[in-house]
Protein backbone atom coordinates (compact mmCIF):
# COMPACT_ATOMS: atom_id res chain seq x y z
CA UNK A 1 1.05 -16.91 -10.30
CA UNK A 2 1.31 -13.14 -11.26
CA UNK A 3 2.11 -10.98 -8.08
CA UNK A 4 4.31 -8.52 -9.21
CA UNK A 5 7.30 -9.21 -7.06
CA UNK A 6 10.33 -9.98 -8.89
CA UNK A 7 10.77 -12.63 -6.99
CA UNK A 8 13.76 -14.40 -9.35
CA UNK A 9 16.23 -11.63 -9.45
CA UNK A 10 15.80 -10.73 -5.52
CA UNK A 11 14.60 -13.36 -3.81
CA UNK A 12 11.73 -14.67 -1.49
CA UNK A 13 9.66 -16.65 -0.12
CA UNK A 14 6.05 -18.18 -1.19
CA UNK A 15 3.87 -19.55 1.38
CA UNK A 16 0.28 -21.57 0.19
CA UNK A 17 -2.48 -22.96 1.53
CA UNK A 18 -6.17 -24.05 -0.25
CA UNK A 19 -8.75 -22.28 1.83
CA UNK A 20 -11.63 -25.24 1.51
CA UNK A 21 -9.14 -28.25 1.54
CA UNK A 22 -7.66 -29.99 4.38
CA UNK A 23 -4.55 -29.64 2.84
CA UNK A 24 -0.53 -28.83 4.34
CA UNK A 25 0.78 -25.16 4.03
CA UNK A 26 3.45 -25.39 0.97
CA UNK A 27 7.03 -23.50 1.29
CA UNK A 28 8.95 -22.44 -1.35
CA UNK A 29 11.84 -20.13 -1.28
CA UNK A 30 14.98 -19.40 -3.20
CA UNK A 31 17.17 -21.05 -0.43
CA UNK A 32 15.65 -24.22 -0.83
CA UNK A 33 15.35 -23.80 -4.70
CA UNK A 34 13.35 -24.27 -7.66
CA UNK A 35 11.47 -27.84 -7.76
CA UNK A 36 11.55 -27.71 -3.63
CA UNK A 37 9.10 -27.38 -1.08
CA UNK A 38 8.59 -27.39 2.56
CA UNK A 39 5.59 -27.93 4.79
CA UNK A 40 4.90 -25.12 7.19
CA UNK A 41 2.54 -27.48 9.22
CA UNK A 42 5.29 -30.20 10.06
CA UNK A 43 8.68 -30.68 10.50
CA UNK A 44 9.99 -32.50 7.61
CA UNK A 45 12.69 -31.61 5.54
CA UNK A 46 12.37 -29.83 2.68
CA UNK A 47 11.29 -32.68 -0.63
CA UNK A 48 11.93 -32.82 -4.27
CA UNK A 49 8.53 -32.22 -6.11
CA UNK A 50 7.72 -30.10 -8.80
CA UNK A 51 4.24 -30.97 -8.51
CA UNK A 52 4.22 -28.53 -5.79
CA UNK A 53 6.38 -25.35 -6.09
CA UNK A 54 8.60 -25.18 -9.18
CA UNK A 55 10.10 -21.71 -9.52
CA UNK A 56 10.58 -17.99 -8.56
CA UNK A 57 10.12 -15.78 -11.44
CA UNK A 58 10.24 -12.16 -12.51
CA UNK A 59 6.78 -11.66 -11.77
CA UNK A 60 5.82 -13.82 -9.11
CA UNK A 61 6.04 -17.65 -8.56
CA UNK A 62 4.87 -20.87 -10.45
CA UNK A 63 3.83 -23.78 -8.77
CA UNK A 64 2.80 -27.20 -10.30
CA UNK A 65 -0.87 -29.26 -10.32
CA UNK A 66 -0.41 -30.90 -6.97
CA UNK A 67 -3.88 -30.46 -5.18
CA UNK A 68 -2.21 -28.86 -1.94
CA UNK A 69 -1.14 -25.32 -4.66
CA UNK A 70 -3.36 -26.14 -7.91
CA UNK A 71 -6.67 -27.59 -8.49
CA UNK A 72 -9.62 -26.22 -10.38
CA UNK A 73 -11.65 -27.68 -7.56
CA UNK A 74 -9.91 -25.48 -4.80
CA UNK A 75 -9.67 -21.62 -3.80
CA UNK A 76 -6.37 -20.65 -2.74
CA UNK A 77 -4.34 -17.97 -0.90
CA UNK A 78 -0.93 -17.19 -0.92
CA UNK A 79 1.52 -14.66 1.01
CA UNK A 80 4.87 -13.68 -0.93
CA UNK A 81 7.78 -12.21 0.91
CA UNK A 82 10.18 -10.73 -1.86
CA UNK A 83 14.05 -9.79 -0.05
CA UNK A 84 13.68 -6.18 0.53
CA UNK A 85 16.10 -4.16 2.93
CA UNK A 86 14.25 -2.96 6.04
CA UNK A 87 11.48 -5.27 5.58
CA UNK A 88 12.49 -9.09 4.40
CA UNK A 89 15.80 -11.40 4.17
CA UNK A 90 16.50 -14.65 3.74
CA UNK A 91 19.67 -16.50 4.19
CA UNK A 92 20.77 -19.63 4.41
CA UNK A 93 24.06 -21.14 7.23
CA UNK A 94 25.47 -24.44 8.57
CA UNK A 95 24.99 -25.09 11.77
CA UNK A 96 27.39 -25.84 14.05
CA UNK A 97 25.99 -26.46 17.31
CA UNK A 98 28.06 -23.78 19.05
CA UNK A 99 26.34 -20.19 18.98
CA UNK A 100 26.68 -17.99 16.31
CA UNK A 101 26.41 -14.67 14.62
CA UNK A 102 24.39 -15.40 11.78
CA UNK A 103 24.95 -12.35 9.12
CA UNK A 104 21.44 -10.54 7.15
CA UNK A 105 21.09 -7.88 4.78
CA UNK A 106 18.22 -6.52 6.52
CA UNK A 107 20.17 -3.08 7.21
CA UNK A 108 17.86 -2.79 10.38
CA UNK A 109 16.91 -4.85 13.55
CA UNK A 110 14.63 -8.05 12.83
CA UNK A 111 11.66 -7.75 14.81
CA UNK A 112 10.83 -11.31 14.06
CA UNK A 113 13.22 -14.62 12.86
CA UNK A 114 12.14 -17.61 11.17
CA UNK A 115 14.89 -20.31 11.13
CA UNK A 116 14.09 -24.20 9.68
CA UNK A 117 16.65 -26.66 8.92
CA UNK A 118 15.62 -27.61 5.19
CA UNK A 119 18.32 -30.25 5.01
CA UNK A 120 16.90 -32.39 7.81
CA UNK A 121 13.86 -34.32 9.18
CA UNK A 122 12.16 -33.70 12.80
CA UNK A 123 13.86 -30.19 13.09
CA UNK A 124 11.08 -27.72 13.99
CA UNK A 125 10.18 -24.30 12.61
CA UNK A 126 11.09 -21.76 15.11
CA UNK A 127 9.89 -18.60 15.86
CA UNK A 128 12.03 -15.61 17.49
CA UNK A 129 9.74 -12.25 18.08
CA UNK A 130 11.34 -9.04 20.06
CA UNK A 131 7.29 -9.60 21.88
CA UNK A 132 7.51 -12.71 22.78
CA UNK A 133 7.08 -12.70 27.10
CA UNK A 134 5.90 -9.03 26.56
CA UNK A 135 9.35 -8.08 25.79
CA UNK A 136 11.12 -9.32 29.04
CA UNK A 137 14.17 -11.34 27.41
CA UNK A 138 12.39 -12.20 24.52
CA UNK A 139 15.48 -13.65 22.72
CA UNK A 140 15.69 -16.43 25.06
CA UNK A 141 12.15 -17.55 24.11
CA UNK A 142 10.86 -19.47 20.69
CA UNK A 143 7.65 -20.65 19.81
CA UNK A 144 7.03 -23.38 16.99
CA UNK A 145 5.03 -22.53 14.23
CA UNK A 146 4.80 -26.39 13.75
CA UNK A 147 2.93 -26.99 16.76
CA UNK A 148 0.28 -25.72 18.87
CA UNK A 149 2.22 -25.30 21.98
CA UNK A 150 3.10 -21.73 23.59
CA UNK A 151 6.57 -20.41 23.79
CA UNK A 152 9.60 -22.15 25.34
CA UNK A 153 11.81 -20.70 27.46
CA UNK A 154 15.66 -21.31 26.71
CA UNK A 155 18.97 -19.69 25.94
CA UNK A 156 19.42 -22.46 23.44
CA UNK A 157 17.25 -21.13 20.86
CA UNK A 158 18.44 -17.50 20.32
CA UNK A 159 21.60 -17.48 22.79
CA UNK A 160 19.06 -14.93 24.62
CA UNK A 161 21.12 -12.44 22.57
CA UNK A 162 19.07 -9.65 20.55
CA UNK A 163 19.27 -9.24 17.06
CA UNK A 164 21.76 -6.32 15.41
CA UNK A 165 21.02 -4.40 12.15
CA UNK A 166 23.72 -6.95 10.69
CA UNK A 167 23.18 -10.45 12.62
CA UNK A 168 21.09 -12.62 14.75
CA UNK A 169 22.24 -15.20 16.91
CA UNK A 170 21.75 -18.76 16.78
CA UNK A 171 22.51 -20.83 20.39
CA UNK A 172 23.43 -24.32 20.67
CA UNK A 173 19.69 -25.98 20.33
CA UNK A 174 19.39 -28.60 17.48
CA UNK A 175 16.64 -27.52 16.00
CA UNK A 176 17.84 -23.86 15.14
CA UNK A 177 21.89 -24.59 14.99
């Protein structure tokens, strides 16, 4: 798929979803790597397929003819996030189950953090926001983008510690660290 992002050199993420099929939103980034997907709609871990999403390249992303990314049958829509300072990172840490300080190349303050355990199942995608509770402590809520629920309220997600211009903080829950 031709989107003009350099997405091999710098980075990214590719997110995918048919429009008229009941089908799962496909992940693929260069953290999990080429031949790897995710599914933005559960919270599996990430899977070996390269029917799905195969690569990054210089000028975009190529996926395979799994019917959930590639059928002549289906329309399609896709959102591309290529690493850019200021506007997109993504990195990739072990958790330890103590907080941490996790380190970005952002070179500003996230407004919004994504973290997902790729290298285990039943670990949900979380979702930090500087919003979230109308900005009253929002770092000590998360919401799951896996799940239909509304926020959760918790110093275990985000060690209710705000984001710098050069790391966010993970807290002790399972999911996140």
């Amino acid at each position: 798929i031709a989107n003009g992002l350099d997405l091999a050199e710098h980075g990214g993420a590719v997110f995918i979803k048919s429009t008229d099929n009941g089908s799962d939103w496909v992940v693929g980034d260069s953290v999990i790597g080429n031949n790897y997907s995710m599914c933005l709609n559960n919270n599996a871990a990430r899977a070996s397929s390269s029917t799905k999403f195969r690569s990054m390249k210089s000028t975009g992303f190529q996926v395979g003819g799994d019917t959930e990314v590639n059928s002549s049958s289906y329309e399609y829509v896709s959102y591309s996030f290529r690493k850019c300072e200021k506007f997109f990172d993504i990195v990739s840490f072990t958790g330890t189950g103590v907080a941490q300080a996790i380190p970005h190349n952002l070179g500003c303050v996230p407004g919004a953090i994504i973290v997902k355990a790729y290298d285990q199942h039943s670990r949900d995608w979380n979702y930090g926001h500087r919003m979230l509770n109308n900005g009253s402590n929002p770092w000590n809520y998360r919401m799951r983008i896996d799940s239909d629920g509304d926020k959760n309220n918790s110093q275990s997600y985000w060690d209710n510690t705000a984001p710098t211009a050069t790391h966010f903080t993970v807290g002790t829950s399972g999911d996140i660290n």
